[in-house]
Protein backbone atom coordinates (compact mmCIF):
# COMPACT_ATOMS: atom_id res chain seq x y z
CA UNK A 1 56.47 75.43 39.06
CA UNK A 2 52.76 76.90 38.40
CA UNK A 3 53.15 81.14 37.83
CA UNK A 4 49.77 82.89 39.76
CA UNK A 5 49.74 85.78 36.92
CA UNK A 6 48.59 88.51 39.82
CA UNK A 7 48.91 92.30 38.02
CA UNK A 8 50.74 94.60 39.56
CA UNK A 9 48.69 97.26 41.75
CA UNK A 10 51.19 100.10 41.13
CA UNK A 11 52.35 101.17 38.20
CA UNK A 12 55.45 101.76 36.49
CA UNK A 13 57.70 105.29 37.16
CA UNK A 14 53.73 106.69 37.42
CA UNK A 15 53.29 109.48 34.28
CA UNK A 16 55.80 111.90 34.94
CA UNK A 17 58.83 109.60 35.74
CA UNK A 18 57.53 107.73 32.10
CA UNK A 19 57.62 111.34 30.28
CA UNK A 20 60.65 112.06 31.34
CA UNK A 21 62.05 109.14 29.72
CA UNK A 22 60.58 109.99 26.57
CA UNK A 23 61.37 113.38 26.45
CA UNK A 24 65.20 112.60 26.98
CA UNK A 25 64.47 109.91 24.28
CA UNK A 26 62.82 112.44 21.75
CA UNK A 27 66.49 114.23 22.72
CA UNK A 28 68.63 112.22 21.15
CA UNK A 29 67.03 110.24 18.47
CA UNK A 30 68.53 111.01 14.67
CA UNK A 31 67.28 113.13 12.18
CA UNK A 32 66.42 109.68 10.23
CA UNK A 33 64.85 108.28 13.79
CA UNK A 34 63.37 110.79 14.38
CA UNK A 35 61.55 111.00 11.06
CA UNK A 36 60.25 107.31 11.68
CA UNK A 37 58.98 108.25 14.38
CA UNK A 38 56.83 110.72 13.47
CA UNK A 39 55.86 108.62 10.69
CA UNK A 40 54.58 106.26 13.16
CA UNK A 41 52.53 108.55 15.90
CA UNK A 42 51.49 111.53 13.83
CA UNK A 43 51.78 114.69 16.67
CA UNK A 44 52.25 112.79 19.29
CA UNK A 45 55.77 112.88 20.81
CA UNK A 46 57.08 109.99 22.59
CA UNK A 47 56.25 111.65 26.01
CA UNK A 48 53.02 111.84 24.97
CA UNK A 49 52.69 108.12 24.16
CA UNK A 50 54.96 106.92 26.97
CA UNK A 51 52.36 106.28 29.69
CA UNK A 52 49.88 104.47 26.58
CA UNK A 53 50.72 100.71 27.77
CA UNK A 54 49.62 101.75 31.53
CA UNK A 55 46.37 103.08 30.35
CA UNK A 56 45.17 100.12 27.99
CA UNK A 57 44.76 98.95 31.81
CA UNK A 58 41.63 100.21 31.88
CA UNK A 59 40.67 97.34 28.82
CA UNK A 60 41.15 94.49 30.62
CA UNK A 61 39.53 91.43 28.24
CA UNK A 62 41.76 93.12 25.55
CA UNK A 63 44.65 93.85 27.32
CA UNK A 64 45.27 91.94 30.32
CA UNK A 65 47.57 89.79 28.87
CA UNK A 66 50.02 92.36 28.82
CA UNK A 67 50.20 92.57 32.23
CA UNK A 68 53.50 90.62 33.01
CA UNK A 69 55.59 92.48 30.11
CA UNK A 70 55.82 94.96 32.09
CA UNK A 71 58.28 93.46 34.37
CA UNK A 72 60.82 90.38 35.25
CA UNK A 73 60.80 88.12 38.67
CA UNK A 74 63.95 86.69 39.83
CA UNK A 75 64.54 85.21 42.67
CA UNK A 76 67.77 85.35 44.75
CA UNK A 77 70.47 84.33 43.88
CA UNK A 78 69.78 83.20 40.39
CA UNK A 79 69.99 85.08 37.12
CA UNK A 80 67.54 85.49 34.20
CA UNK A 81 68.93 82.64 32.02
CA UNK A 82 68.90 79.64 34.44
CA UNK A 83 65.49 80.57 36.14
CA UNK A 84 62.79 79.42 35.60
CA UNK A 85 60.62 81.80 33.00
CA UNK A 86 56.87 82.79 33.34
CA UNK A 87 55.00 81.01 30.43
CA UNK A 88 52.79 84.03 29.96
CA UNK A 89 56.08 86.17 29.15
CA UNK A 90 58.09 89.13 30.50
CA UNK A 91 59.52 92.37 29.66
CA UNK A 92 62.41 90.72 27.60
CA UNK A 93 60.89 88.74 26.15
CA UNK A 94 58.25 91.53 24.65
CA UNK A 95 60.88 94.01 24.15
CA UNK A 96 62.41 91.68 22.02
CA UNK A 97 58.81 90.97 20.35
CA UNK A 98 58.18 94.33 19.68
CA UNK A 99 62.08 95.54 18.60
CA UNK A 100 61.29 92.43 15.71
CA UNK A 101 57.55 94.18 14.73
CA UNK A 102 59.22 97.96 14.70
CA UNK A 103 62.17 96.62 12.35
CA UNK A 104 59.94 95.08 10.34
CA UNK A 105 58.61 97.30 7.50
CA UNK A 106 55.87 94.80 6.27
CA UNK A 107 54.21 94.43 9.41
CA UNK A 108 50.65 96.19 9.81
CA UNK A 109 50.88 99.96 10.40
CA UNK A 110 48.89 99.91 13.87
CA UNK A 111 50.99 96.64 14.71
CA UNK A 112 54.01 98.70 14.19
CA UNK A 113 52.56 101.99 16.28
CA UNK A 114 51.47 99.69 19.15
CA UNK A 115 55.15 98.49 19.52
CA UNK A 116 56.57 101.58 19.54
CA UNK A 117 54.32 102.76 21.95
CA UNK A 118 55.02 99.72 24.51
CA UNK A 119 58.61 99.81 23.56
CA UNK A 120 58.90 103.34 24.41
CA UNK A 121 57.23 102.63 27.99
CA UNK A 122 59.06 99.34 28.77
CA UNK A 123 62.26 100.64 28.19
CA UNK A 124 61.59 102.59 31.26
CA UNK A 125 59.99 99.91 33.27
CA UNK A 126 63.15 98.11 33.14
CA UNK A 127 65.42 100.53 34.24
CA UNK A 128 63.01 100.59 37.79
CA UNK A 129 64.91 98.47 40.19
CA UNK A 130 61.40 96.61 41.49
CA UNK A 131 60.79 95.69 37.58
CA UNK A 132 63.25 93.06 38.29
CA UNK A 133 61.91 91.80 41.31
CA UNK A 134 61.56 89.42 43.94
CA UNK A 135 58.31 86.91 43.12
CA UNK A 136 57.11 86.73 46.49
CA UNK A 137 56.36 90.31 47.25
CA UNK A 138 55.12 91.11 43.46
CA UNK A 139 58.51 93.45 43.15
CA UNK A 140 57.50 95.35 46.31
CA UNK A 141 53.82 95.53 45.77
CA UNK A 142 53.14 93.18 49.12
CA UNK A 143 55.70 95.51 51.16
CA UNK A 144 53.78 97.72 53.51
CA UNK A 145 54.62 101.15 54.61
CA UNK A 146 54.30 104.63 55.84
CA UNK A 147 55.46 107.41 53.84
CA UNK A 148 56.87 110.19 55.79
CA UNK A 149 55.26 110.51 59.43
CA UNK A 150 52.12 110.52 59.62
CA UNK A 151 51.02 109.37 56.06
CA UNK A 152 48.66 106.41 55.14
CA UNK A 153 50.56 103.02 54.35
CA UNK A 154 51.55 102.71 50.77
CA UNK A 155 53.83 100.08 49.33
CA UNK A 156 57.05 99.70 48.08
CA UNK A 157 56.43 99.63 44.48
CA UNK A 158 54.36 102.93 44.93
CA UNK A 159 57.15 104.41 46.49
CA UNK A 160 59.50 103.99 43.56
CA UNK A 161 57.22 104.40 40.82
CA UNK A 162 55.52 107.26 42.22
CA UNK A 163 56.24 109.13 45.23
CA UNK A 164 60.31 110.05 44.73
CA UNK A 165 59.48 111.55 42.04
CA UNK A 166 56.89 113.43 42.87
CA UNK A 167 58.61 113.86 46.27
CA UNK A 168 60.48 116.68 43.97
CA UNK A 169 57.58 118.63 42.88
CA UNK A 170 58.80 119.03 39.22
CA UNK A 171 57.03 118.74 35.92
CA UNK A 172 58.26 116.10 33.18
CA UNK A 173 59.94 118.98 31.33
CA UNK A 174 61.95 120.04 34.18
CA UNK A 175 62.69 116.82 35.37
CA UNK A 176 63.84 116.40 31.79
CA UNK A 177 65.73 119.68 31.76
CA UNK A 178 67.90 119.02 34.89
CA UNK A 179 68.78 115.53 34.11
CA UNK A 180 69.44 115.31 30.80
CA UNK A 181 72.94 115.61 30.59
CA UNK A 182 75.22 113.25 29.95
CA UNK A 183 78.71 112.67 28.49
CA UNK A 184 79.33 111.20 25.12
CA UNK A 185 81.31 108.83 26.98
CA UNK A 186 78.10 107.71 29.27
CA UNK A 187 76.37 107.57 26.11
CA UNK A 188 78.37 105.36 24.18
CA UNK A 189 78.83 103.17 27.48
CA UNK A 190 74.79 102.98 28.25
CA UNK A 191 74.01 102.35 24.54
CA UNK A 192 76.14 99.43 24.56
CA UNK A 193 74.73 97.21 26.02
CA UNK A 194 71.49 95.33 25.81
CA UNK A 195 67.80 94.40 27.26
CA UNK A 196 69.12 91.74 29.79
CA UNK A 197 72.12 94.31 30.55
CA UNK A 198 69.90 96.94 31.62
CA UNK A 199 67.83 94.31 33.40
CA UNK A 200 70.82 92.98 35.10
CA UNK A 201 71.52 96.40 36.40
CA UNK A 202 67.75 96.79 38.02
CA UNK A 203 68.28 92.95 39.58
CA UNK A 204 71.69 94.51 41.49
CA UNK A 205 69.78 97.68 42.19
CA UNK A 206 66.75 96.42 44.09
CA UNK A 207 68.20 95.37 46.98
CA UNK A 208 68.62 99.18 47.86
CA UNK A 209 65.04 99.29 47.57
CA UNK A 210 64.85 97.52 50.75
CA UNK A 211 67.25 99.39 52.63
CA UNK A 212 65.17 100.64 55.28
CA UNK A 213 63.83 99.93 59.06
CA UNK A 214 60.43 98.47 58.55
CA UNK A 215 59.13 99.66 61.72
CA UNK A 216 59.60 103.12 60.42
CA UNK A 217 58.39 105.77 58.23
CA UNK A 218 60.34 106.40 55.06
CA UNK A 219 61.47 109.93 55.23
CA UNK A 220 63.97 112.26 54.21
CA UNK A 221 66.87 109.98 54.59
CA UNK A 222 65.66 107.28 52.45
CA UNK A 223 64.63 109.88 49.67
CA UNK A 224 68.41 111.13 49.86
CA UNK A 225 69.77 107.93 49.47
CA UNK A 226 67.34 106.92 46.97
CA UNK A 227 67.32 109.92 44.50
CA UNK A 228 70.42 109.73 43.22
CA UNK A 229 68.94 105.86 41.60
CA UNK A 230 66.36 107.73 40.31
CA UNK A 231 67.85 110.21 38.45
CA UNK A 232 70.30 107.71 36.87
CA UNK A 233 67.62 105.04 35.77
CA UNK A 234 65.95 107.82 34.60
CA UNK A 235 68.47 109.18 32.17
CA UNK A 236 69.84 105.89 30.73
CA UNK A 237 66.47 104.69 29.93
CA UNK A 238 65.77 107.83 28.04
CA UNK A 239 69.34 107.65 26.72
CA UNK A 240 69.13 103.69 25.75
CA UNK A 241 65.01 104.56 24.37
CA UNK A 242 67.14 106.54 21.70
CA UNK A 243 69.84 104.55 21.22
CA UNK A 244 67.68 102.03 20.32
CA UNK A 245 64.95 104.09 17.99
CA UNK A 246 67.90 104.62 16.12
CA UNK A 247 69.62 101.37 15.62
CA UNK A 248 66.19 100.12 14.41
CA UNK A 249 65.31 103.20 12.01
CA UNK A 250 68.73 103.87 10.94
């Protein structure tokens, strides 16, 4: 099979759904993780950084090979391990990259802040249902429509990484605020498990995505039905962004 590497036009959770998953990150890392961290990015907190791997976008001969980490294809009815995988790479397999460069202590400095920084921003890319998507519509990208009556078309992909959220009209810190609060039982549970777990969990997501009449605007209805998806992926990536800081600084 030959891969056509075409980058996503939208990006991922947009800014503010990305800061909120660092923010619920900074949360709960360890006094020791936490430490590390600052070690690593000076002032910057990881809300700060979280939205760095979108913007090295606009560097293209440096940077465009990064474009598929930022997400998985799979096609229906077949699972990460006996698919066929894009040469170029995915979000696992950087993840995985990066988790080796941060736990590394003898790795270069800037080769160590780098993978935080993607780390910190694909952690939430995978927890966006459309990260794990379908091939043949670029995880939504190629899906035309209207948002609310009377808007201009937008896409799928824009819809989820950018206009739900937004659709609230809250700032990363609120956002943050509201949703971070979750048991020690949901934290133990989400912290559990690993990379392909999480990306598992988008892959039986996404087909909500979907769930709507084509030949009409996406309105109130589908933002009720939709928000509640939202607000979860949100939280365990910010809870699992921690959980992970940790293990590999602790």
């Amino acid at each position: 099979m030959i891969f056509t590497l075409i980058p996503i036009a939208a990006f991922s959770w947009g800014k503010t759904g990305h800061r909120v998953v660092g923010q619920i990150a900074e949360n709960h890392l360890t006094q020791k993780a936490g430490a590390a961290v600052r070690a690593l990015l000076g002032p910057d907190s990881l809300a700060e950084v979280s939205n760095w791997a979108d913007e090295i976008r606009s560097e293209p001969a440096i940077w465009k090979k990064a474009d598929p980490w930022h997400y998985v294809n799979i096609p229906d009815g077949q699972t990460y391990e006996n698919m066929e995988k894009n040469p170029a790479g995915d979000i696992i397999v950087a993840l995985k990259r990066f988790e080796a460069t941060l736990r590394d202590k003898n790795a270069p400095r800037e080769e160590r802040i780098q993978a935080l920084k993607f780390m910190v921003h694909m952690i939430g890319d995978l927890h966006q249902p459309l990260h794990a998507g379908k091939r043949d519509d670029l995880g939504g990208n190629r899906v035309s429509v209207r948002w609310f009556r009377g808007a201009e078309s937008t896409n799928l992909h824009s819809v989820w990484d950018d206009l739900l959220i937004e659709q609230e009209k809250l700032s990363f810190t609120e956002w943050s605020r509201f949703l971070d609060h979750p048991t020690a039982t949901e934290i133990k549970e989400w912290q559990s498990t690993a990379y392909t777990g999480w990306m598992e969990e988008s892959y039986q997501l996404r087909d909500r995505c979907y769930d709507f009449k084509p030949e009409l605007p996406l309105g109130y209805d589908y933002v009720h039905k939709s928000m509640p998806i939202v607000k979860q992926r949100l939280l365990q990536a910010g809870i699992r962004l921690a959980g992970t800081l940790n293990a590999i600084f602790n």
